[in-house]
Protein backbone atom coordinates (compact mmCIF):
# COMPACT_ATOMS: atom_id res chain seq x y z
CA UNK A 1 -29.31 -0.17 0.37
CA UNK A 2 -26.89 2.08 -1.58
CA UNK A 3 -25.45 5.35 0.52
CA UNK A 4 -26.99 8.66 -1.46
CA UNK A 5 -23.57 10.53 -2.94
CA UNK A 6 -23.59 14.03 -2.06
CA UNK A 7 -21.21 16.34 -2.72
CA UNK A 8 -18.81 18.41 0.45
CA UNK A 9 -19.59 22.17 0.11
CA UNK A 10 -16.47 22.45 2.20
CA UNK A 11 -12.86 21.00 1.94
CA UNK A 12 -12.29 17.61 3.42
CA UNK A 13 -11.89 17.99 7.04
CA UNK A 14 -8.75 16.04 8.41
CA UNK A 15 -7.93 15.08 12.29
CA UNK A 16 -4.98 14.36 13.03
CA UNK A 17 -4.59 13.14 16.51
CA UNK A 18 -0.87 12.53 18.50
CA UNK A 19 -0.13 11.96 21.88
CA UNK A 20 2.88 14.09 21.74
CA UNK A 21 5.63 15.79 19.76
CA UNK A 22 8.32 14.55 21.05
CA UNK A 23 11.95 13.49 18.98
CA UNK A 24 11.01 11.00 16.49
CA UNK A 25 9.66 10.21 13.15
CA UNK A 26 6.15 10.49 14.06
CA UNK A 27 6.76 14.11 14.84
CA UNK A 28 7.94 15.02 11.58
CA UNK A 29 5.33 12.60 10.03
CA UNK A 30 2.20 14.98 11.28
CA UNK A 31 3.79 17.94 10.42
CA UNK A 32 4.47 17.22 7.22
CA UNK A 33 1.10 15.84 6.61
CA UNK A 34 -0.56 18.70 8.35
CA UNK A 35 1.37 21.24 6.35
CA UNK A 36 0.57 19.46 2.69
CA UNK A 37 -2.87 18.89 2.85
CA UNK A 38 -3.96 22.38 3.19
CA UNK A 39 -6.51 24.63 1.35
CA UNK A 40 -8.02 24.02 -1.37
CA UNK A 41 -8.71 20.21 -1.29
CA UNK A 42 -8.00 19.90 2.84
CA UNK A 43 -8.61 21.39 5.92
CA UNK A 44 -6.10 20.25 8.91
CA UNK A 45 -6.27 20.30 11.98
CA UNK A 46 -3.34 18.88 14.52
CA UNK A 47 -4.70 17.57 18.42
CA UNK A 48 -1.42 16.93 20.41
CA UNK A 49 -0.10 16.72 24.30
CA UNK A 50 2.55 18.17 25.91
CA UNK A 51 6.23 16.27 26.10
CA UNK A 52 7.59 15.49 28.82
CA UNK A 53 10.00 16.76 30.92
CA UNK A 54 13.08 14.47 30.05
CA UNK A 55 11.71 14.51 26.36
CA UNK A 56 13.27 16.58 23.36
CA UNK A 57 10.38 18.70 22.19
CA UNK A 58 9.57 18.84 18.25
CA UNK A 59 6.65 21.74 18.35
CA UNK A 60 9.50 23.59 16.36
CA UNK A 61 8.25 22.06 13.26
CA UNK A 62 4.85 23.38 13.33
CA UNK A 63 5.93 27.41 14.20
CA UNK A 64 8.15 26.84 11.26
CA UNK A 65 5.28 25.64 8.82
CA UNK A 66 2.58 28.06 10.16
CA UNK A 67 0.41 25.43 12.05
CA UNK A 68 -1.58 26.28 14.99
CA UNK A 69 -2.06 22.92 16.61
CA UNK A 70 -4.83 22.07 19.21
CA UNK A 71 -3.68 20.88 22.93
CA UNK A 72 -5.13 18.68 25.11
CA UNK A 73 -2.81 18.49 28.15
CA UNK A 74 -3.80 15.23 29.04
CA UNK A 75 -3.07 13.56 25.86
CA UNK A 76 0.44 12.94 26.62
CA UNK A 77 2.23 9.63 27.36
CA UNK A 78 1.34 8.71 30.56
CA UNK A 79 -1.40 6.42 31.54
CA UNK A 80 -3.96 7.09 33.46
CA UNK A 81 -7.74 6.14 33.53
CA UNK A 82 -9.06 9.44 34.85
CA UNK A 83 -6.97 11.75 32.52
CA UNK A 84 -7.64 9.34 29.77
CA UNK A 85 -11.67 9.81 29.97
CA UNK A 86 -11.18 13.40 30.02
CA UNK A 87 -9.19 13.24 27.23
CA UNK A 88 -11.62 11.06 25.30
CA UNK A 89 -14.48 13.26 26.39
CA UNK A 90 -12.37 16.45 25.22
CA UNK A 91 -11.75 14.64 21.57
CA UNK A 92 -15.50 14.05 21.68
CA UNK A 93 -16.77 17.42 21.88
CA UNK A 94 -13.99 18.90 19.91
CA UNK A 95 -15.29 16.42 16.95
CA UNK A 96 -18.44 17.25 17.30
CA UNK A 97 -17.82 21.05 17.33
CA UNK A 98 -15.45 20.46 13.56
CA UNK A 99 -17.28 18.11 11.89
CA UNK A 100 -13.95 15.92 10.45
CA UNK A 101 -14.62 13.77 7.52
CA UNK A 102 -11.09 11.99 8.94
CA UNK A 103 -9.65 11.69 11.58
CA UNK A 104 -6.15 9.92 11.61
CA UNK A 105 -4.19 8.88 14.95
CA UNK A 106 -0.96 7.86 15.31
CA UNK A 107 0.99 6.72 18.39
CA UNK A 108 -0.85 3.96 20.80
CA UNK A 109 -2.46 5.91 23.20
CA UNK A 110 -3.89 8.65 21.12
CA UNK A 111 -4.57 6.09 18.41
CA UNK A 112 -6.77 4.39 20.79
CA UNK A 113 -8.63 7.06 22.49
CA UNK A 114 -8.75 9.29 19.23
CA UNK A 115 -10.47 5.95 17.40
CA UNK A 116 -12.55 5.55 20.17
CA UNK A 117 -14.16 9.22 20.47
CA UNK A 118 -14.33 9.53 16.39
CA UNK A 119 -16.60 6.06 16.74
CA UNK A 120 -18.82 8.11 19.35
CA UNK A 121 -18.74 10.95 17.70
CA UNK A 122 -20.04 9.91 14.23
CA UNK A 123 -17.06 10.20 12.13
CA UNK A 124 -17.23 8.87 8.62
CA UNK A 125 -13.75 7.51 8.30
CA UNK A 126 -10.87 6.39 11.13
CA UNK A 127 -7.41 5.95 10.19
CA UNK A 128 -4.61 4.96 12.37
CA UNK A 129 -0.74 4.94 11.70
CA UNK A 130 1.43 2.28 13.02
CA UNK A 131 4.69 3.77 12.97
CA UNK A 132 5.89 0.70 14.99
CA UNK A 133 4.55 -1.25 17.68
CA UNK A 134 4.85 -1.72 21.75
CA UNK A 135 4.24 -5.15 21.92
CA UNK A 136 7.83 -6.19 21.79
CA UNK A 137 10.62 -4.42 23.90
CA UNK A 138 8.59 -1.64 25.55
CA UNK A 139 6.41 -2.95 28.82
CA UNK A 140 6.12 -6.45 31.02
CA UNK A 141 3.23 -9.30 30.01
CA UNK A 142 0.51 -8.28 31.14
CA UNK A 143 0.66 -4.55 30.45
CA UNK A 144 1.90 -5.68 26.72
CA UNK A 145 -1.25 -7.99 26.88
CA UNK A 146 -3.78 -5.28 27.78
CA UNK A 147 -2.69 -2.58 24.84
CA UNK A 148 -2.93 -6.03 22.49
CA UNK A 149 -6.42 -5.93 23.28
CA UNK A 150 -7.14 -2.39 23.30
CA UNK A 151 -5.50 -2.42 19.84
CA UNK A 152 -7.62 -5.12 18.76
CA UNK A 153 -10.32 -3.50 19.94
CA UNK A 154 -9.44 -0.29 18.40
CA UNK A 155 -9.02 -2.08 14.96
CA UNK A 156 -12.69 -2.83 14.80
CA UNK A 157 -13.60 0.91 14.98
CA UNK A 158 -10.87 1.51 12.33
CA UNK A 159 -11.93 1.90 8.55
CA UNK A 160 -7.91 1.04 7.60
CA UNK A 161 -4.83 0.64 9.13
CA UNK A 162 -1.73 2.08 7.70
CA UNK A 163 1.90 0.46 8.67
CA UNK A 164 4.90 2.44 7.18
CA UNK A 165 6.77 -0.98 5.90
CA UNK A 166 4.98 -4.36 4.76
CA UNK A 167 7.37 -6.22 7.17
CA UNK A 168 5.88 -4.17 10.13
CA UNK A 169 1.94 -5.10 8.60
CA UNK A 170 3.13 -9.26 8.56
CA UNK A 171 4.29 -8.86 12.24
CA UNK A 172 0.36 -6.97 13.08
CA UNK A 173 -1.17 -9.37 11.07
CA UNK A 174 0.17 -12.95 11.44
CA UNK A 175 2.28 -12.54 15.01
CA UNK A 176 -0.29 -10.31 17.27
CA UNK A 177 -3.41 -10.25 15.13
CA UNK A 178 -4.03 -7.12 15.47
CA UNK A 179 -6.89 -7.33 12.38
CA UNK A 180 -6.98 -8.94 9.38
CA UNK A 181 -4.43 -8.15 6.00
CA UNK A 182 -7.39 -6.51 4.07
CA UNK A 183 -7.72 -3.80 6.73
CA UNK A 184 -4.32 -3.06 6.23
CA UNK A 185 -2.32 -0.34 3.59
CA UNK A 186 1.65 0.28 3.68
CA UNK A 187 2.27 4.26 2.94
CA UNK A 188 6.10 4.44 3.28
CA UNK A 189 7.37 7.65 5.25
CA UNK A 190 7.53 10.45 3.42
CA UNK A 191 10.17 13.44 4.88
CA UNK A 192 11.71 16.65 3.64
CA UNK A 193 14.58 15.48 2.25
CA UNK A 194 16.03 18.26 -0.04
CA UNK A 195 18.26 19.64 2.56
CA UNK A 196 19.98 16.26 2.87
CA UNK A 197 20.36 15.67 -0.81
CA UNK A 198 21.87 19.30 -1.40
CA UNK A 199 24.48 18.83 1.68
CA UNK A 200 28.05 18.00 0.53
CA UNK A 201 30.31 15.23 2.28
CA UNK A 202 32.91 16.18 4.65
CA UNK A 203 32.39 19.78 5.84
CA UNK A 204 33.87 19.46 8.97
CA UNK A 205 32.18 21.66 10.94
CA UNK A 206 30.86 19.56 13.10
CA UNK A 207 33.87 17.31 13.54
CA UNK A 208 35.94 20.64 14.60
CA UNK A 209 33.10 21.54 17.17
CA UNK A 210 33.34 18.35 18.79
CA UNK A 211 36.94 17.96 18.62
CA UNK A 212 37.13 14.92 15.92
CA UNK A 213 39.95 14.19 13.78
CA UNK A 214 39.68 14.80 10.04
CA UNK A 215 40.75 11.53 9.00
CA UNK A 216 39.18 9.40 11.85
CA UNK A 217 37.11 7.54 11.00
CA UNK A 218 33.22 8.70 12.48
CA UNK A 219 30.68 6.62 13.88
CA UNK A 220 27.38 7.69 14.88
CA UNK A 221 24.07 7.09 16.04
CA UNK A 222 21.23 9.02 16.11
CA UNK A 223 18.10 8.84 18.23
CA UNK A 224 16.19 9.39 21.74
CA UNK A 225 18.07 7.92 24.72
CA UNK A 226 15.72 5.37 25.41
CA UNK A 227 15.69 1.85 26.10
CA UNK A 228 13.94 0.67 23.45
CA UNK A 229 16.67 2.09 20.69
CA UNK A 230 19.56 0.15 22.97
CA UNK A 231 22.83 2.56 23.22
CA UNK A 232 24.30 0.27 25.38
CA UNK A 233 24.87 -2.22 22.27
CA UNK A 234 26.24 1.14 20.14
CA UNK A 235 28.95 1.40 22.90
CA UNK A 236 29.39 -2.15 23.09
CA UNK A 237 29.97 -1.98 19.82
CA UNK A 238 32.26 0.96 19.74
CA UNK A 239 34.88 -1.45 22.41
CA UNK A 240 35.42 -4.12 20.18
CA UNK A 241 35.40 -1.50 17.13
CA UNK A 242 38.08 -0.12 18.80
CA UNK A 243 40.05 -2.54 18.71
CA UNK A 244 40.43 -2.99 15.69
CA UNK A 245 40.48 0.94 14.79
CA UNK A 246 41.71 2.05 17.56
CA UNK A 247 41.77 5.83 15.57
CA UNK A 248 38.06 5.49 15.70
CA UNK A 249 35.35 7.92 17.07
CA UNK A 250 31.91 8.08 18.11
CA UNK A 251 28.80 10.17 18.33
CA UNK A 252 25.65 9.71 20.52
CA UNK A 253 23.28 12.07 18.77
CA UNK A 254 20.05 13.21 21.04
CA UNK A 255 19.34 13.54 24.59
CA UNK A 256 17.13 11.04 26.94
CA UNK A 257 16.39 9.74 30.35
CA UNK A 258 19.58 7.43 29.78
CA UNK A 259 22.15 10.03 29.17
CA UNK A 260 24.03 9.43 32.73
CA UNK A 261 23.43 5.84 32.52
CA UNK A 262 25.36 5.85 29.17
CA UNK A 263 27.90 8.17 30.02
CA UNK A 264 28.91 6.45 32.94
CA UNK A 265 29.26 3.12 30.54
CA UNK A 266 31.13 4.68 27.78
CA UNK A 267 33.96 5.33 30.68
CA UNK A 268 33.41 1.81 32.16
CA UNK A 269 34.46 0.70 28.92
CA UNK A 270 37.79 2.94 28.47
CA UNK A 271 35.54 5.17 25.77
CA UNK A 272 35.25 8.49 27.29
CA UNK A 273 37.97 10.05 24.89
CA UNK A 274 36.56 8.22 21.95
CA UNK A 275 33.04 8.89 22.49
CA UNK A 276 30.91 12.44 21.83
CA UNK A 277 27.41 13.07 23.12
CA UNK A 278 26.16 16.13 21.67
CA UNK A 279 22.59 16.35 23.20
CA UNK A 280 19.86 17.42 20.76
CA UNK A 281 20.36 19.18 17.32
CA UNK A 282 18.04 20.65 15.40
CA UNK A 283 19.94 21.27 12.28
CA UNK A 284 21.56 17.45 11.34
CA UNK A 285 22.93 18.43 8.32
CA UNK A 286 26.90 18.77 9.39
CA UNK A 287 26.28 15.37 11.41
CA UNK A 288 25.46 13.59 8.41
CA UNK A 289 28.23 15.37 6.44
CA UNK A 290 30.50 14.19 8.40
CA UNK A 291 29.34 10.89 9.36
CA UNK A 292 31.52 8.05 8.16
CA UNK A 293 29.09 5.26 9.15
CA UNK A 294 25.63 5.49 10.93
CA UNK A 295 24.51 3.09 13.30
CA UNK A 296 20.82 1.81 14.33
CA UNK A 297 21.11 -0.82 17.61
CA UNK A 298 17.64 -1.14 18.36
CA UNK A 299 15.53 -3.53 19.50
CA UNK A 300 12.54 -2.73 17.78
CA UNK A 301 11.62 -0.55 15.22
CA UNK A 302 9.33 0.92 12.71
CA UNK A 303 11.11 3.04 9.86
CA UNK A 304 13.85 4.80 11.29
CA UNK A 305 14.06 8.18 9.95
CA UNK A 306 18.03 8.57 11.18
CA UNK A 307 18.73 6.18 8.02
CA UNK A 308 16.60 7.90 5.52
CA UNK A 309 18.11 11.07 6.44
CA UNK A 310 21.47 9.30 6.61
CA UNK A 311 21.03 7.93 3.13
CA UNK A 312 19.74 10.62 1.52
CA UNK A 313 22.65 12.48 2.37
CA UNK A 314 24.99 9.64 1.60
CA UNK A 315 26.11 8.57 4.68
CA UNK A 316 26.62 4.27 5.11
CA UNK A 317 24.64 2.63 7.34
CA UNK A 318 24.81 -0.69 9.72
CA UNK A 319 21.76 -1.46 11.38
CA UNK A 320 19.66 -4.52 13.91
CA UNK A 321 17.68 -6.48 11.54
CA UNK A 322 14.64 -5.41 13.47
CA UNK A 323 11.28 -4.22 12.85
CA UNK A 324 10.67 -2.57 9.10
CA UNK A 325 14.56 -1.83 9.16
CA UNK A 326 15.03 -4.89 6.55
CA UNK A 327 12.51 -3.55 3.82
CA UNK A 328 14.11 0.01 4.49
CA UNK A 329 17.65 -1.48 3.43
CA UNK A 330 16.11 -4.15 1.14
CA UNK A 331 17.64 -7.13 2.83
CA UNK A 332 21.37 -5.45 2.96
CA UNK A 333 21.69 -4.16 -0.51
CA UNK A 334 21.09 -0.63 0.82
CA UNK A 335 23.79 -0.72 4.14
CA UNK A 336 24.50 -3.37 6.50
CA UNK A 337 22.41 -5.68 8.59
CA UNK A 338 23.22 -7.69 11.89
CA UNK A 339 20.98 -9.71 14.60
CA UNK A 340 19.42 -7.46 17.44
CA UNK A 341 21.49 -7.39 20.66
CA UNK A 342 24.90 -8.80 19.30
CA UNK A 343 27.88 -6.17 19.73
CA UNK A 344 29.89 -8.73 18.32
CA UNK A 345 28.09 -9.12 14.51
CA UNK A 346 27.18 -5.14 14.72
CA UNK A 347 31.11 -4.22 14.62
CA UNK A 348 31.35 -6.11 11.73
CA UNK A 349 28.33 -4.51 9.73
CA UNK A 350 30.22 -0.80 10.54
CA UNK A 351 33.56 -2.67 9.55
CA UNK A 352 32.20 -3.63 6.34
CA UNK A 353 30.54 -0.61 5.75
CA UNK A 354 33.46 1.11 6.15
CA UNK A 355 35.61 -0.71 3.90
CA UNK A 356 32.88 -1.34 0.82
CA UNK A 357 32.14 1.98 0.70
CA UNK A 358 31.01 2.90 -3.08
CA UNK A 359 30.58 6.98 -4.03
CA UNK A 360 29.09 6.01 -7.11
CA UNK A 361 26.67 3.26 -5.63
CA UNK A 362 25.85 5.92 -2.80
CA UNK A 363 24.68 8.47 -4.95
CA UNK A 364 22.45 6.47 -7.01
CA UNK A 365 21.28 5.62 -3.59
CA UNK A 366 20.53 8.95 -2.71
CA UNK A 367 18.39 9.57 -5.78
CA UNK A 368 16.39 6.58 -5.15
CA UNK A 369 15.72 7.14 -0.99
CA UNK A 370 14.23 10.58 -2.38
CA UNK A 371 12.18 9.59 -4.89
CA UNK A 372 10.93 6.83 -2.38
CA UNK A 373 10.62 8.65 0.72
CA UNK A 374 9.91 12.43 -0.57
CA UNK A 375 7.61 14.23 1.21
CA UNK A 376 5.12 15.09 -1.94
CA UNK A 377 4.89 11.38 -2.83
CA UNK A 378 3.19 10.48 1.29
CA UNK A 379 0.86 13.62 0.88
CA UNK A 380 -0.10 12.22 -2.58
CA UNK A 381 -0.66 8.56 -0.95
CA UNK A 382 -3.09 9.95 1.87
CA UNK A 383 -4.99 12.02 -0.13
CA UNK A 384 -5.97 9.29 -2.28
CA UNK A 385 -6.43 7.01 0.35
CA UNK A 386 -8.85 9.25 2.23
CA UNK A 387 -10.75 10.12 -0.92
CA UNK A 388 -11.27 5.74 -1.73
CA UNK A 389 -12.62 5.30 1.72
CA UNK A 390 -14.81 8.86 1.82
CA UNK A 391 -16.22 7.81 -1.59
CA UNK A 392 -17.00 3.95 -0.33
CA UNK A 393 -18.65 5.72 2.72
CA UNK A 394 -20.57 7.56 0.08
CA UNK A 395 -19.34 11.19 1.32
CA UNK A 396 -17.64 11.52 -2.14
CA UNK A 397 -18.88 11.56 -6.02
């Protein structure tokens, strides 16, 4: 029986659902998203929780774009199966109320619950974003095994799944079968990356707020102090670095529930003169100007934003060959790669991205991160994906 095509006497209604908007690329993902698919053709609305209290909060992003997001207190990180039903029952009523012709989750929790209470409340299309996955690195066995499930489960009630490399939808698809490939799309991030591209090199403003020697050499990374994205190996890494440039400095860019923990290693290791946490910045623009090398020592990973950002504004990165974080530097043609967890092979990556530094090669680079990773090209991918599946659902001529 063929769906009767009718025409929307209203824009198309988009849902966007996060747990939280805490540091990180998803942050900047749903604001960017919520911002560009505005009036005429969309109508936004953001559904987020509240950070938490060791958490760098991101809400600036939305009071500088003019969005007036929707909280559900409960719909932050932590877990728990009475807060969780209210929160599905509050999603549920709220859907009901705006009539979305989308809604799209990202992050596990609210990707699950959000799918769950767009399936009960009618909604022609569900869309979630993998921006990475917590199946590796993040929780024991059997709490890994149960959000397998639920994400399997939550698949089923999903019209597509979107994963922001193809290396990250192989992993979902042929390591934790999360659903099949033809349920799958890869939309590449898509950030404002102007600022980045019109910064010049060496400013040195931040180096002389933090103390740094012009000429030494300036290694950074960039990120929440978390487990997951593995500090310990960046100062690990720093030691033996050191070494061998012993004029060498570093920079711990963020804040976390590790800070102490990390502090009280970089001394352990001899690095406290050599080593600069700066807490949370807003602004990274005179970080990445001055930047000689940036780092990623994760475990796991989806598409870090740190080395867009970084490339865009020309910085050279070494990275763990983990996660999407191959595609993103196309195998090591775009910065350096080493195995997750060795301190050992990751001094060498910042070594040799230190020495084969190219300006010419870098700015090509910059041109093509933009054009790959702009902003206007994810708001153009999203729009047409959500048209395809509102016209297969017959909700569009």
């Amino acid at each position: 029986m063929r769906h009767a095509i009718t025409s929307p006497p209203r824009p198309i209604r988009v849902m966007r659902i996060i747990a939280r908007l805490n540091v990180g690329g998803p942050a900047l993902h749903v604001a960017i998203l919520t911002e560009r698919l505005g009036p005429p053709d969309f109508e936004s609305l953001l559904v987020c929780g509240h950070v938490g209290p060791h958490e760098g909060d991101m809400a600036y992003l939305l009071d500088e774009r003019g969005i007036t997001p929707r909280y559900i207190p409960q719909l932050g990180r932590a877990l728990s199966p009475w807060r969780d039903v209210m929160t599905l029952v509050k999603l549920w009523r709220l859907m009901r109320r705006w009539q979305p012709d989308v809604v799209h989750t990202h992050t596990a929790k609210a990707g699950f619950v959000g799918r769950v209470a767009a399936w009960l409340a009618g909604v022609p299309v569900r869309v979630h974003t993998f921006h990475g996955h917590v199946f590796r690195g993040y929780f024991g066995p059997l709490q890994t095994r149960l959000f397998l499930a639920l994400e399997r489960l939550a698949a089923r009630l999903s019209d597509r799944l979107i994963t922001i490399s193809p290396q990250l939808r192989d992993e979902l698809v042929e390591m934790y079968r999360v659903a099949r490939a033809e349920k799958f799309a890869v939309i590449p991030l898509g950030l404002e990356l102007r600022p980045y591209l019109e910064t010049p090199r060496g400013q040195g403003a931040f180096r002389a707020r933090y103390g740094i020697p012009a000429e030494a050499p300036l290694i950074g990374i960039v990120g929440r102090l978390v487990p997951i994205k593995n500090h310990a190996l960046f100062l690990a890494m720093a030691a033996r670095l050191r070494q061998r440039l012993p004029e060498a400095r570093f920079v711990i860019v963020g804040d976390g529930e590790l800070r102490a923990t990390l502090e009280a290693q970089a001394r352990a290791l001899g690095l406290a003169g050599a080593v600069r946490f700066s807490g949370f910045l807003r602004d990274l623009r005179p970080v990445y100007s001055d930047l000689d090398v940036l780092v990623i020592a994760s475990d796991n990973e989806g598409t870090p934003v740190s080395i867009i950002e970084a490339l865009a504004a020309g910085v050279p990165v070494a990275a763990t060959a983990v996660g999407g974080v191959p595609d993103l530097l196309r195998g090591g043609e775009r910065g350096q790669l080493a195995p997750a967890g060795d301190a050992d092979a990751l001094s060498e990556a910042v070594l040799a991205a230190l020495q084969t530094h190219n300006l010419t090669r870098q700015e090509a680079l910059r041109q093509e991160i933009a054009a790959e990773y702009g902003a206007q090209r994810l708001a153009r991918d999203l729009a047409t994906l959500y048209r395809q599946l509102l016209r297969e659902k017959g909700r569009l001529p």
